[in-house]
C-alpha atoms as a PDB file:
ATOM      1  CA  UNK A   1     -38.941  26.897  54.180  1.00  0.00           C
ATOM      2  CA  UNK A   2     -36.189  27.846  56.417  1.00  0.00           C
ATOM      3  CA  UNK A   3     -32.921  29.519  55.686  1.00  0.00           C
ATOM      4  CA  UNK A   4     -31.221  26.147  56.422  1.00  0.00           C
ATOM      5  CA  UNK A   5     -33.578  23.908  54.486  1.00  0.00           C
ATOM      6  CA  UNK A   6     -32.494  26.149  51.722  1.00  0.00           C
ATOM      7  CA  UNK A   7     -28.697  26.265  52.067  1.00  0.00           C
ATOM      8  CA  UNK A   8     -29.171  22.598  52.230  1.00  0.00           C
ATOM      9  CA  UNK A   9     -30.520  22.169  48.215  1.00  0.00           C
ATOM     10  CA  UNK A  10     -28.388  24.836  46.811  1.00  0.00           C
ATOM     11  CA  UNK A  11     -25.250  22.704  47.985  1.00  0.00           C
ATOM     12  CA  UNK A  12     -27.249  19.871  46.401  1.00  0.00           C
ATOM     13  CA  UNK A  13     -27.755  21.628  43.421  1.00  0.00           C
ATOM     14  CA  UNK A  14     -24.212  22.706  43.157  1.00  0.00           C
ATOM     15  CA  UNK A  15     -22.970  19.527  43.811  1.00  0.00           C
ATOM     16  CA  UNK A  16     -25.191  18.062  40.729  1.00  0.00           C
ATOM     17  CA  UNK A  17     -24.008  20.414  38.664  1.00  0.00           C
ATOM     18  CA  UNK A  18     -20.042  20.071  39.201  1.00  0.00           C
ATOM     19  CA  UNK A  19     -20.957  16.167  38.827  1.00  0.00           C
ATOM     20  CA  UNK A  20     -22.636  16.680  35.444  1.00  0.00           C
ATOM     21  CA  UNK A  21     -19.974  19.141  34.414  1.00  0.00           C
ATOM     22  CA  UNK A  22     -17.192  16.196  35.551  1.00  0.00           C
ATOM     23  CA  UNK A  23     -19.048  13.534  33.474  1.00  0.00           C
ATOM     24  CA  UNK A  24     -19.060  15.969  30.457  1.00  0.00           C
ATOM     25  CA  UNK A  25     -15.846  16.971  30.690  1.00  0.00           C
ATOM     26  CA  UNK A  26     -13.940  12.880  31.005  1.00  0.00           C
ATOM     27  CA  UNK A  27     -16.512  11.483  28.969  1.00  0.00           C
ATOM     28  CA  UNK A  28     -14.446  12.061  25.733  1.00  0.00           C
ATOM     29  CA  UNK A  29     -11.655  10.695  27.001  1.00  0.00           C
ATOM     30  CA  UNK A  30     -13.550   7.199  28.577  1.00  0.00           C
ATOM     31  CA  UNK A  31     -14.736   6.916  25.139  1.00  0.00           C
ATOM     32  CA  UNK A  32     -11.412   6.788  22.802  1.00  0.00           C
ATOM     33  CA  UNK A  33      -9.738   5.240  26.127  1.00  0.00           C
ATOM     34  CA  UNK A  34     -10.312   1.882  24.302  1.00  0.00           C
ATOM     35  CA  UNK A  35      -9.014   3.234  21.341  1.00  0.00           C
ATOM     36  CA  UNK A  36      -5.792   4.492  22.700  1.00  0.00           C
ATOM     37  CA  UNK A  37      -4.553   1.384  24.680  1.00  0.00           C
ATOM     38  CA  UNK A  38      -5.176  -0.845  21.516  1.00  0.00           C
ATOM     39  CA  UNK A  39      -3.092   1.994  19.440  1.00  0.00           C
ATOM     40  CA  UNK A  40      -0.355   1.721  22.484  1.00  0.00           C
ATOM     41  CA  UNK A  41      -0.386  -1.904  22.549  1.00  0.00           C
ATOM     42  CA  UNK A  42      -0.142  -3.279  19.004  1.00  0.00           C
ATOM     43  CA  UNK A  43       1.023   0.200  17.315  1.00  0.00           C
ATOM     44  CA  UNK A  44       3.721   2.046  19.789  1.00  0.00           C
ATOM     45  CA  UNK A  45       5.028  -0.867  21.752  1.00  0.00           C
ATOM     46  CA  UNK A  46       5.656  -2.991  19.123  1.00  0.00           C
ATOM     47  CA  UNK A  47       7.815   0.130  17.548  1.00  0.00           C
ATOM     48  CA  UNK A  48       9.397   1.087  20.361  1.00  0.00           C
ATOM     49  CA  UNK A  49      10.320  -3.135  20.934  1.00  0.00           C
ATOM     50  CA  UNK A  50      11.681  -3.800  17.208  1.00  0.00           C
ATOM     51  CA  UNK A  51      13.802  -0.796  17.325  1.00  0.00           C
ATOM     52  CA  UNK A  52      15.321  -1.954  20.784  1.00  0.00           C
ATOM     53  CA  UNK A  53      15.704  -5.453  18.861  1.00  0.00           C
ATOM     54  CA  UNK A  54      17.853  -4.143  15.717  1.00  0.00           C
ATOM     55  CA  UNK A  55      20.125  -3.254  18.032  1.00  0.00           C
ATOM     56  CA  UNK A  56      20.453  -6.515  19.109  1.00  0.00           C
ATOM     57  CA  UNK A  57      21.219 -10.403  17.996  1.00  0.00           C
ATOM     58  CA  UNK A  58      18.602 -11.770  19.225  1.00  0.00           C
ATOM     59  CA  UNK A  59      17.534 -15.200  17.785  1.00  0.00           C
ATOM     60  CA  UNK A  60      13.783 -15.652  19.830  1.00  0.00           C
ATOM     61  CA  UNK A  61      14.941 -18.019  22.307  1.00  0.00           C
ATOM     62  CA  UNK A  62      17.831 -17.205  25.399  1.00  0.00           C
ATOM     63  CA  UNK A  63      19.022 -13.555  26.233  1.00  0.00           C
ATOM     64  CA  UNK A  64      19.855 -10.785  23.410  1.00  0.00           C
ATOM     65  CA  UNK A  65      23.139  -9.316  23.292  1.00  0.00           C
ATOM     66  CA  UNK A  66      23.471  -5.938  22.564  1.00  0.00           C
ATOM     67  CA  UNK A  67      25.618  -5.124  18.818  1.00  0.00           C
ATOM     68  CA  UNK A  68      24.861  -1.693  18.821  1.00  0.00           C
ATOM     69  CA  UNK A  69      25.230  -0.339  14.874  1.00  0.00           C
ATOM     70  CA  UNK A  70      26.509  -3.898  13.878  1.00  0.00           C
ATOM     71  CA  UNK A  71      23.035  -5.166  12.260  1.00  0.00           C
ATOM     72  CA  UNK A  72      22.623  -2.023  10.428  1.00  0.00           C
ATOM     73  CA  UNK A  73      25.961  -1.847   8.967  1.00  0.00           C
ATOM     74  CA  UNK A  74      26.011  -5.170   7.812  1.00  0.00           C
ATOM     75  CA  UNK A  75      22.702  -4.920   5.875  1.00  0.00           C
ATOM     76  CA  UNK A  76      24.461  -1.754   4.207  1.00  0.00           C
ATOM     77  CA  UNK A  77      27.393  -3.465   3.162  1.00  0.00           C
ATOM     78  CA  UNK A  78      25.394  -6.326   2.330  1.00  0.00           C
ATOM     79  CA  UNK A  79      25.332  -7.253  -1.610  1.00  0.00           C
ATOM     80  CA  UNK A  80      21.789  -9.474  -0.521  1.00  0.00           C
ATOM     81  CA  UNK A  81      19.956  -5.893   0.814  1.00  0.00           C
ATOM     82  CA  UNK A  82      20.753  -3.886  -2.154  1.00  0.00           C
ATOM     83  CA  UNK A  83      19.928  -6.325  -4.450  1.00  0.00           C
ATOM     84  CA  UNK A  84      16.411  -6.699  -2.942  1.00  0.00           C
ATOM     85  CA  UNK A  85      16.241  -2.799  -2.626  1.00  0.00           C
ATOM     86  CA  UNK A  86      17.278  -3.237  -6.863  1.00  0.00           C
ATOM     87  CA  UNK A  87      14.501  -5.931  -7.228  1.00  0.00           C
ATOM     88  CA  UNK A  88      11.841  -3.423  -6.174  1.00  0.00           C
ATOM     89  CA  UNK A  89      12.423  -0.145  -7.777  1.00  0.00           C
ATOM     90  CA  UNK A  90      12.389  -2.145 -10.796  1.00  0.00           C
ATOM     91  CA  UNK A  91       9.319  -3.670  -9.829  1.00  0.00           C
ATOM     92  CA  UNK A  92       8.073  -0.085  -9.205  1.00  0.00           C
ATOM     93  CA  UNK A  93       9.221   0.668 -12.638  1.00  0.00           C
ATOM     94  CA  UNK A  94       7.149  -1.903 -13.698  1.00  0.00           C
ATOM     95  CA  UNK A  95       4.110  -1.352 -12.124  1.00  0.00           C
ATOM     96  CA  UNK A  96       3.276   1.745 -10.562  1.00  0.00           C
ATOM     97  CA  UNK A  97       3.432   4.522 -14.031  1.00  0.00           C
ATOM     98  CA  UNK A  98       2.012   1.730 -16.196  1.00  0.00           C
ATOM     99  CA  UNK A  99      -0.879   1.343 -13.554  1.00  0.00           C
ATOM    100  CA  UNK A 100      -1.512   5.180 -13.238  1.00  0.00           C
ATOM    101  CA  UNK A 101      -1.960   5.849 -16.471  1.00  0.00           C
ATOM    102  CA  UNK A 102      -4.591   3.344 -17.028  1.00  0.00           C
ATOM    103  CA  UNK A 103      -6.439   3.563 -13.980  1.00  0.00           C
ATOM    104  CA  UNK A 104      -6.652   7.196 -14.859  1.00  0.00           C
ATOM    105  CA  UNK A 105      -8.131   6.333 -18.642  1.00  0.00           C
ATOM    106  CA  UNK A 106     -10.468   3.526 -17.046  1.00  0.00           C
ATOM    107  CA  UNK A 107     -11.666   5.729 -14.199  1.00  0.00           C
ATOM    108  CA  UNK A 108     -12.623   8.544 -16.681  1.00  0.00           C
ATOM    109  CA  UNK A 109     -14.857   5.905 -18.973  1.00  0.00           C
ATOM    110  CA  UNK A 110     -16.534   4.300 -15.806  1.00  0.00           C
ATOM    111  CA  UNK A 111     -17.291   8.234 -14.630  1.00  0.00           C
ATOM    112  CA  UNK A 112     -19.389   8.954 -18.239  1.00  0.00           C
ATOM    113  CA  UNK A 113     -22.854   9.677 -17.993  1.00  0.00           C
ATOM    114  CA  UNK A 114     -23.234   7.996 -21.427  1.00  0.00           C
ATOM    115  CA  UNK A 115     -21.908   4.460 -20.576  1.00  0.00           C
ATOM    116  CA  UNK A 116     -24.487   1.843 -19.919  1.00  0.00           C
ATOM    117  CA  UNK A 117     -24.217  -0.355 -16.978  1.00  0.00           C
ATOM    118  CA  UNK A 118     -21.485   1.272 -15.034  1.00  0.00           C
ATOM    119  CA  UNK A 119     -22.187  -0.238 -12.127  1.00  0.00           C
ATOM    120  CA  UNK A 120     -21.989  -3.930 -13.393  1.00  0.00           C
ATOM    121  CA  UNK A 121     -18.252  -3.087 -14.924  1.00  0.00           C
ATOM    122  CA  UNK A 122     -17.464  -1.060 -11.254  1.00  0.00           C
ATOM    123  CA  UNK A 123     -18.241  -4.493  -9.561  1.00  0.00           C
ATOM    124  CA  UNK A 124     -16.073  -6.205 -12.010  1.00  0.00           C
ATOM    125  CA  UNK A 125     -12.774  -3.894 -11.657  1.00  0.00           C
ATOM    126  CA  UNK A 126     -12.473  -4.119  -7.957  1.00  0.00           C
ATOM    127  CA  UNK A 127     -13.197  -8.481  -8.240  1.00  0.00           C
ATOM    128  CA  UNK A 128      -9.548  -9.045  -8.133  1.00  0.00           C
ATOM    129  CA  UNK A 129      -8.753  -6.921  -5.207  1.00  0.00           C
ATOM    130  CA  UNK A 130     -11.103  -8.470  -3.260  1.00  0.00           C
ATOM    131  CA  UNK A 131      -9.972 -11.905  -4.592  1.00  0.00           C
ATOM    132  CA  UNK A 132      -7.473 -13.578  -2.124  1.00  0.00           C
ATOM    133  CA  UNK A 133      -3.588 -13.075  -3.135  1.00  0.00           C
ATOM    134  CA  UNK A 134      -2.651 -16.929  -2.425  1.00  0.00           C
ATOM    135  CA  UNK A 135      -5.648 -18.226  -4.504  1.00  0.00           C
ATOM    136  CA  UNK A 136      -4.551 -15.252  -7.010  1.00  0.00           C
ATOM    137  CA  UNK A 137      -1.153 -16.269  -7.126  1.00  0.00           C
ATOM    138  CA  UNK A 138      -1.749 -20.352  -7.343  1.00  0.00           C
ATOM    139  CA  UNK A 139      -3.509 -19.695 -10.725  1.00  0.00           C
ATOM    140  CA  UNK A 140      -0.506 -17.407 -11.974  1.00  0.00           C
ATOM    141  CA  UNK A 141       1.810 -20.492 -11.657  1.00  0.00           C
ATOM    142  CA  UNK A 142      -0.183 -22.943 -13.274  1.00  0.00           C
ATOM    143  CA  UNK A 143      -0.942 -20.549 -16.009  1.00  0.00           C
ATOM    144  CA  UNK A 144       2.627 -18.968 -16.741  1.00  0.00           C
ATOM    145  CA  UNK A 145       4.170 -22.718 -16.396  1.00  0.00           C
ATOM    146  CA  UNK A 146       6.483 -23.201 -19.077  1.00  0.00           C
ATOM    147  CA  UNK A 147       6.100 -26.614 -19.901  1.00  0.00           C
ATOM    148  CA  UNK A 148       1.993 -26.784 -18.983  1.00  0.00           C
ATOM    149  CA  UNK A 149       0.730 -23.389 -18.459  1.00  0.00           C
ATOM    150  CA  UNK A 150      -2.086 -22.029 -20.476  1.00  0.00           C
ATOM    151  CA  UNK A 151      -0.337 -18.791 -21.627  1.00  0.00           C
ATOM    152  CA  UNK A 152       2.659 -20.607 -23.654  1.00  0.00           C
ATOM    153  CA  UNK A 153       0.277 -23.210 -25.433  1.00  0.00           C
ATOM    154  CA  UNK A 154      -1.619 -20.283 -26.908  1.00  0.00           C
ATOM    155  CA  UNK A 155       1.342 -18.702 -27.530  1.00  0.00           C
ATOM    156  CA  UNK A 156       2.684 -22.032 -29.479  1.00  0.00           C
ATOM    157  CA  UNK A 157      -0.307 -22.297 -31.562  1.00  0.00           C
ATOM    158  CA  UNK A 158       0.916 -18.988 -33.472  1.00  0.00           C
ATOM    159  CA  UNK A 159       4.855 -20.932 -33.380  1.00  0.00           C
ATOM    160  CA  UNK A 160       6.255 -19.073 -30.792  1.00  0.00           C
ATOM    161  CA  UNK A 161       8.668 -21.305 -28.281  1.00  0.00           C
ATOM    162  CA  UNK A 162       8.084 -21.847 -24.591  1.00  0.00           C
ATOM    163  CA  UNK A 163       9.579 -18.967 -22.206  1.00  0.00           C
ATOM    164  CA  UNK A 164      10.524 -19.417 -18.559  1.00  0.00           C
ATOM    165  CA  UNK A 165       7.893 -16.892 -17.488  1.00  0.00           C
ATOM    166  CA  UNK A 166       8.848 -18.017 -13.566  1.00  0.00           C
ATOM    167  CA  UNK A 167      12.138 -19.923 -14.328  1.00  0.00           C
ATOM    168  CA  UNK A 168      14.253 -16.978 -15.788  1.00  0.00           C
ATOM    169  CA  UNK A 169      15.797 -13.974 -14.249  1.00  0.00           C
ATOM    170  CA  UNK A 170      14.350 -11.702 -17.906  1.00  0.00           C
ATOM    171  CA  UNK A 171      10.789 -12.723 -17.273  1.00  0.00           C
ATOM    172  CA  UNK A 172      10.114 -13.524 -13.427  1.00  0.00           C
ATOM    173  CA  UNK A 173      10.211  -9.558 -12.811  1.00  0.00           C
ATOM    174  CA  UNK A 174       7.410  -8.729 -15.676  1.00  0.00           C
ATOM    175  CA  UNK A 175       5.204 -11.510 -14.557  1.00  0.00           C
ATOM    176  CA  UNK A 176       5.237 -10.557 -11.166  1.00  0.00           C
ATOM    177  CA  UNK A 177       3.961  -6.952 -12.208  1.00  0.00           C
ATOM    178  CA  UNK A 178       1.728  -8.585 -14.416  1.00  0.00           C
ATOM    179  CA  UNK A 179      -0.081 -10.129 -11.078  1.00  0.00           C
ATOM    180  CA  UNK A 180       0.451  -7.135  -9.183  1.00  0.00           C
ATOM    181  CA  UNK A 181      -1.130  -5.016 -11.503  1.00  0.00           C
ATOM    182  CA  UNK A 182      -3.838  -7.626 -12.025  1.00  0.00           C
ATOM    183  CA  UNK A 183      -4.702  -7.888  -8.461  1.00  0.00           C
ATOM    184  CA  UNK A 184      -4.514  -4.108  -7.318  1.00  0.00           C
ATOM    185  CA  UNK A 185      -5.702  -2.099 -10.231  1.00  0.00           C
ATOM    186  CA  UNK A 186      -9.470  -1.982  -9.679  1.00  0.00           C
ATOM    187  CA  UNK A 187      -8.374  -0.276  -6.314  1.00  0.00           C
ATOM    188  CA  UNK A 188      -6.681   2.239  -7.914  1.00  0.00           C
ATOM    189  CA  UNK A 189      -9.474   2.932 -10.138  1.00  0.00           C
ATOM    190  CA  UNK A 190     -11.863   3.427  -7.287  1.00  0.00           C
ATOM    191  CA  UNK A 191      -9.860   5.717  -5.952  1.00  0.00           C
ATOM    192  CA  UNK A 192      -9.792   8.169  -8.949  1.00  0.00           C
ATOM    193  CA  UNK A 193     -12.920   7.319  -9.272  1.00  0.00           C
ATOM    194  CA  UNK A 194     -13.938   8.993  -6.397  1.00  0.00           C
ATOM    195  CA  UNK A 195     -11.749  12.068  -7.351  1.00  0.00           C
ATOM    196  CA  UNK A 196     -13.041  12.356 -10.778  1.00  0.00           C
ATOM    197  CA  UNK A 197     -16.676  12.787  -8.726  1.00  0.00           C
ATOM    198  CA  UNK A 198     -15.716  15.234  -6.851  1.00  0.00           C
ATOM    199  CA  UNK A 199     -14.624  17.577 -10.407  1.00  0.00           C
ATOM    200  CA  UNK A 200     -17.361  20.241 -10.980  1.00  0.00           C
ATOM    201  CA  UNK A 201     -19.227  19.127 -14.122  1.00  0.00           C
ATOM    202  CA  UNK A 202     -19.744  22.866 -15.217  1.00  0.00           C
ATOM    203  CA  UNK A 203     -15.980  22.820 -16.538  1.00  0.00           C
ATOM    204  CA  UNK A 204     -16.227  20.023 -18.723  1.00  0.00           C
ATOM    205  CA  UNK A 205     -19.865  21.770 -19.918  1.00  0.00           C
ATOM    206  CA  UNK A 206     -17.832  25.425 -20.532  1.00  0.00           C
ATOM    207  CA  UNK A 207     -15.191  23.342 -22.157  1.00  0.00           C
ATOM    208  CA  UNK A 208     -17.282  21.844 -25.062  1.00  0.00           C
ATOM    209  CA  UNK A 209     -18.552  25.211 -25.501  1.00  0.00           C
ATOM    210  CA  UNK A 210     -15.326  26.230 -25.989  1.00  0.00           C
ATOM    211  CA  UNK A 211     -14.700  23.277 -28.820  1.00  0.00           C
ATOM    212  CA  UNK A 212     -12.237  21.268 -26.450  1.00  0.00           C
ATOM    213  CA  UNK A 213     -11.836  17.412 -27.814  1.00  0.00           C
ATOM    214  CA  UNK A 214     -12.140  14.975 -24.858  1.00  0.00           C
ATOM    215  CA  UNK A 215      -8.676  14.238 -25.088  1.00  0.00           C
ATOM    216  CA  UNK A 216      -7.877  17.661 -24.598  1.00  0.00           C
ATOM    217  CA  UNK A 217     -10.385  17.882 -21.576  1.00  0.00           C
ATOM    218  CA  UNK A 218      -8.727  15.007 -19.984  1.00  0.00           C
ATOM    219  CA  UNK A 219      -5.321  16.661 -20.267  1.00  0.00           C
ATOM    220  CA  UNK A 220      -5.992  20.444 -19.126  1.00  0.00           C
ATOM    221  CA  UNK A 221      -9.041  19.625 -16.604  1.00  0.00           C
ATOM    222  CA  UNK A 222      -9.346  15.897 -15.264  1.00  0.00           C
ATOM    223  CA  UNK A 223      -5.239  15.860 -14.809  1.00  0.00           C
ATOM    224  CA  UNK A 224      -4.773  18.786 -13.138  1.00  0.00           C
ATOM    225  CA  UNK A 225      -7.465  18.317 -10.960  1.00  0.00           C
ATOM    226  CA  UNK A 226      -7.319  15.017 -10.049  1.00  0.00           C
ATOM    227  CA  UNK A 227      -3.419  15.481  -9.710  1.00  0.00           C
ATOM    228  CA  UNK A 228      -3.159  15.232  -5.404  1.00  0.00           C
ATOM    229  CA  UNK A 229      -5.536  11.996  -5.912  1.00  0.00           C
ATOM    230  CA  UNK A 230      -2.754  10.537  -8.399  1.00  0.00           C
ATOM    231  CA  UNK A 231      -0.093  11.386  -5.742  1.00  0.00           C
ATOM    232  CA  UNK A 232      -1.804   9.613  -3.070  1.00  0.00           C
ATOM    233  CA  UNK A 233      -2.264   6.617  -5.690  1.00  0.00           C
ATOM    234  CA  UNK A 234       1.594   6.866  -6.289  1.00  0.00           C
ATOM    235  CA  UNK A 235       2.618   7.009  -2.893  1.00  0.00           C
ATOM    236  CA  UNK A 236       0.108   4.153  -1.716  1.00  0.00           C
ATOM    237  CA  UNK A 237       1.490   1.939  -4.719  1.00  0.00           C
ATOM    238  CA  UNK A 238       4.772   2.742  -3.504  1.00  0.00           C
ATOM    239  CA  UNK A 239       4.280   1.419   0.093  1.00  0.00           C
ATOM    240  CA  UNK A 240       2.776  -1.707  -1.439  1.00  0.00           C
ATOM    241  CA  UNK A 241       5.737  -2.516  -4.026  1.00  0.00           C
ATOM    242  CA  UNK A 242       8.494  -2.154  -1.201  1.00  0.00           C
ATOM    243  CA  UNK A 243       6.197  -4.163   1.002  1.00  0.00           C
ATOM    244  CA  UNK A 244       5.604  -7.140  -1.798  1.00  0.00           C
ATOM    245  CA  UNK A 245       5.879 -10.653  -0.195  1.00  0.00           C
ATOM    246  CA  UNK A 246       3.277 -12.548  -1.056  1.00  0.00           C
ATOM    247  CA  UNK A 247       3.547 -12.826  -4.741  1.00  0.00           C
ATOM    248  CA  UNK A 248       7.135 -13.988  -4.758  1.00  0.00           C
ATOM    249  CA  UNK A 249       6.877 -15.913  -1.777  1.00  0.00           C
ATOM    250  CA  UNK A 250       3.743 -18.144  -3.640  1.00  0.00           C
ATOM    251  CA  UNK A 251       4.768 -17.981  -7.400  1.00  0.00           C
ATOM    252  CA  UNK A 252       9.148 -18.249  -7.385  1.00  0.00           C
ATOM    253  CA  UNK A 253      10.115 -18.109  -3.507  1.00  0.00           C
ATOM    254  CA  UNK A 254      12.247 -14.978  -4.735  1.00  0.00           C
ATOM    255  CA  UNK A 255      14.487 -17.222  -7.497  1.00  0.00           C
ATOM    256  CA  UNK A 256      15.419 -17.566 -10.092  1.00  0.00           C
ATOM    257  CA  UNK A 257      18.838 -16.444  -8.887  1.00  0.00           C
ATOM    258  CA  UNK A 258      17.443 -14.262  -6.504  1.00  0.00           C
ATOM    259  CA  UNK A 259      16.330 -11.809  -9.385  1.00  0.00           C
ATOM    260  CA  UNK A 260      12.689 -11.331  -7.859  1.00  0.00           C
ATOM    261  CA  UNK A 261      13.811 -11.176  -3.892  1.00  0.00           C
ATOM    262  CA  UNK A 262      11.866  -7.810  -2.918  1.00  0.00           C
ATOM    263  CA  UNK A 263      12.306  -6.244  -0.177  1.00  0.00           C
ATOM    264  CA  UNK A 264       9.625  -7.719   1.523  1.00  0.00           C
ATOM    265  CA  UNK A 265      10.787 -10.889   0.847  1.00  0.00           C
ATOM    266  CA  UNK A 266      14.050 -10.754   2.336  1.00  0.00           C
ATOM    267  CA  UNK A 267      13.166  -9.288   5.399  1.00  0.00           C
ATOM    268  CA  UNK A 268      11.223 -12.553   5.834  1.00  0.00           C
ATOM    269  CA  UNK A 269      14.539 -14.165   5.313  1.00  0.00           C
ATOM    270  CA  UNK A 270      15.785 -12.908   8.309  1.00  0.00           C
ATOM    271  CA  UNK A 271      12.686 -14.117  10.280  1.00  0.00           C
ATOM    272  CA  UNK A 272      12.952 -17.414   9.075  1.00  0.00           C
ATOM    273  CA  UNK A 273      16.496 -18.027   9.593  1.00  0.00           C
ATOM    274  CA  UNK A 274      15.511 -16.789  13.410  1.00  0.00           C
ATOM    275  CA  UNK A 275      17.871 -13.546  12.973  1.00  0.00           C
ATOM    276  CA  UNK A 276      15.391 -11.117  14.541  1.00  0.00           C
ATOM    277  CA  UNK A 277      17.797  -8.768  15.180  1.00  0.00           C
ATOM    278  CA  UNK A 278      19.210  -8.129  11.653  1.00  0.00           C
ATOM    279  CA  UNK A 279      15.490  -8.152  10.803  1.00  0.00           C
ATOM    280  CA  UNK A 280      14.593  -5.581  12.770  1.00  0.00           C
ATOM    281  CA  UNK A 281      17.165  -3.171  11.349  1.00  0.00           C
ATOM    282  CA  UNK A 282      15.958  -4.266   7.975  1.00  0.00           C
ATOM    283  CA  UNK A 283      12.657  -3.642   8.723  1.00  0.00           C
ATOM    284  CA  UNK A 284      13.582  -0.090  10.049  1.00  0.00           C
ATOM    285  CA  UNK A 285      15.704   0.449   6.978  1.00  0.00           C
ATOM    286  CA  UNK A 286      12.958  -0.171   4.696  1.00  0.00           C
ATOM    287  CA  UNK A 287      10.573   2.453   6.767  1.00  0.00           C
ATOM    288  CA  UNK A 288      13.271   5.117   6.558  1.00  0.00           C
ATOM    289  CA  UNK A 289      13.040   4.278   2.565  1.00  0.00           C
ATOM    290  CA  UNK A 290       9.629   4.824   2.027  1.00  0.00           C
ATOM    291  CA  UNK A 291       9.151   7.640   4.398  1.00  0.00           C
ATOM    292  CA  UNK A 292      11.830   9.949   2.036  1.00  0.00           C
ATOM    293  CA  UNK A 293      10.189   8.425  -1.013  1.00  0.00           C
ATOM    294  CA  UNK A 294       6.952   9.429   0.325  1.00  0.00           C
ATOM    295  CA  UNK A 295       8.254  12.880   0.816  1.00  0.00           C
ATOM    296  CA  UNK A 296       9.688  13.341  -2.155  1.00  0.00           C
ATOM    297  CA  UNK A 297       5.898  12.616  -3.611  1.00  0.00           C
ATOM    298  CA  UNK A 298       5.226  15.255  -1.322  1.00  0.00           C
ATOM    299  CA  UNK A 299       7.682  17.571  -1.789  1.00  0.00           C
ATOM    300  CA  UNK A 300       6.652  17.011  -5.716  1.00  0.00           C
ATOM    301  CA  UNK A 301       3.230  17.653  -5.858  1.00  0.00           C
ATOM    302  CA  UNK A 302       3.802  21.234  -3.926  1.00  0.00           C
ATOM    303  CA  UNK A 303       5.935  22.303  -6.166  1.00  0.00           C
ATOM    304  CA  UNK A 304       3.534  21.576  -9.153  1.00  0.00           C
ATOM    305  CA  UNK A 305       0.660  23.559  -6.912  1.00  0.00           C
END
């Protein structure tokens, strides 16, 4: 073979090899290229396009004007906002501790060895979350009606009167959390669920040996332990309270008297009265909200490590 002939393949081989090396090296990126423009086009412009729009009044239709500051400071001095901000911390009140604490009791009986078909009553916890919230929320108003629902004619077989489960300001908040915590507790319990799994068995084992009652197991091991899973829990429960439209949008359209008007809920006011604008800020007010609450989880659960 002649000196030429074999100049000739090592520039072919060197040009392979730079090829191959190429392909390895933007191969990564072709692949989550698909991911990225979906993330850019339904994730960062859409943020980047409702914060441009609370600065304006913008109604949908015809040119938007800029206000600068004026939608913001108008929700703030707004009696409306707070009292939907007021609606939903109660609402958390309601809901999320209430929730914890017995997610965290049924999570720890599903996990025993000694219970008997634990997957059957696994299946039946997370029913409800998988159940859709319209359907969900149709049978909540035909079964907290005051004059026809189910739950006041037991109730007025042991002489109590009818209550205004969904017609007074006192009860519309506690049913709603009733629903709520219907709908999303199995999820909740899955989720310690997992957590409890992941708890070395050996402690509870060195624990009997020590004479520890399972109530005091729960309370110096499973707690502890499972303490950064309850956070998440908390802080996930939080999103979903401030978020809440569906429930009082299906079962009392936010009444009576406005007294169960989340957060949610009135940011969809804005939509439907076409003030985009003013929504926009809200909905940016509300993100600022749960971000600090979500840090003060945070914040929380590093100063108990």
């Amino acid at each position: 073979m002649t000196t030429t002939a074999l100049h000739s393949a090592d520039r072919t081989f060197t040009r392979r090899h730079r090829a191959a090396k190429f392909k390895r090296r933007i191969a990564p990126y072709v692949f989550v290229a698909p991911f990225i423009a979906i993330f850019l086009a339904f994730s960062v412009y859409p943020l980047f396009f409702t914060a441009r729009l609370s600065f304006t009044n913008w109604r949908g239709t015809g040119a938007a004007e800029w206000v600068g500051w004026g939608n913001y400071t108008y929700l703030l001095t707004s009696p409306g906002f707070w009292n939907s901000l007021a609606n939903s911390g109660v609402l958390w009140l309601l809901i999320v501790p209430i929730q914890i604490v017995v997610s965290v009791i049924v999570a720890v009986l599903l996990n025993s060895a000694k219970l008997k078909l634990r997957g059957m009553y696994r299946v039946a916890f997370i029913v409800p979350f998988v159940t859709p919230l319209v359907a969900v929320a149709q049978i909540w108003v035909v079964l907290f009606d005051q004059h026809y629902g189910a739950i006041n004619a037991v109730l007025g077989t042991v002489g109590i009167p009818e209550i205004g489960w969904l017609t007074t300001s006192a009860w519309a908040k506690p049913t709603l959390a009733l629903l709520f915590l219907w709908k999303t507790t199995g999820f909740i319990i899955i989720i310690l669920l997992s957590g409890l799994q992941s708890i070395d068995g050996s402690l509870y084992e060195a624990a009997e040996l020590d004479g520890a009652s399972r109530i005091r197991q729960l309370w110096s091991i499973t707690v502890p332990l499972l303490r950064r899973t309850i956070m998440f829990a908390v802080v996930l429960q939080t999103l979903a309270v401030f978020q809440m439209f569906a429930e009082p949008f299906v079962v009392t359209q936010g009444g009576p008297y406005n007294s169960t008007t989340t957060a949610g809920y009135y940011l969809y006011n804005h939509i439907t009265r076409a003030d985009l604008g003013t929504g926009a800020a809200n909905s940016f007010l509300l993100v600022i909200l749960v971000m600090i609450l979500s840090l003060f989880f945070v914040r929380l659960l590093r100063a108990k490590d």
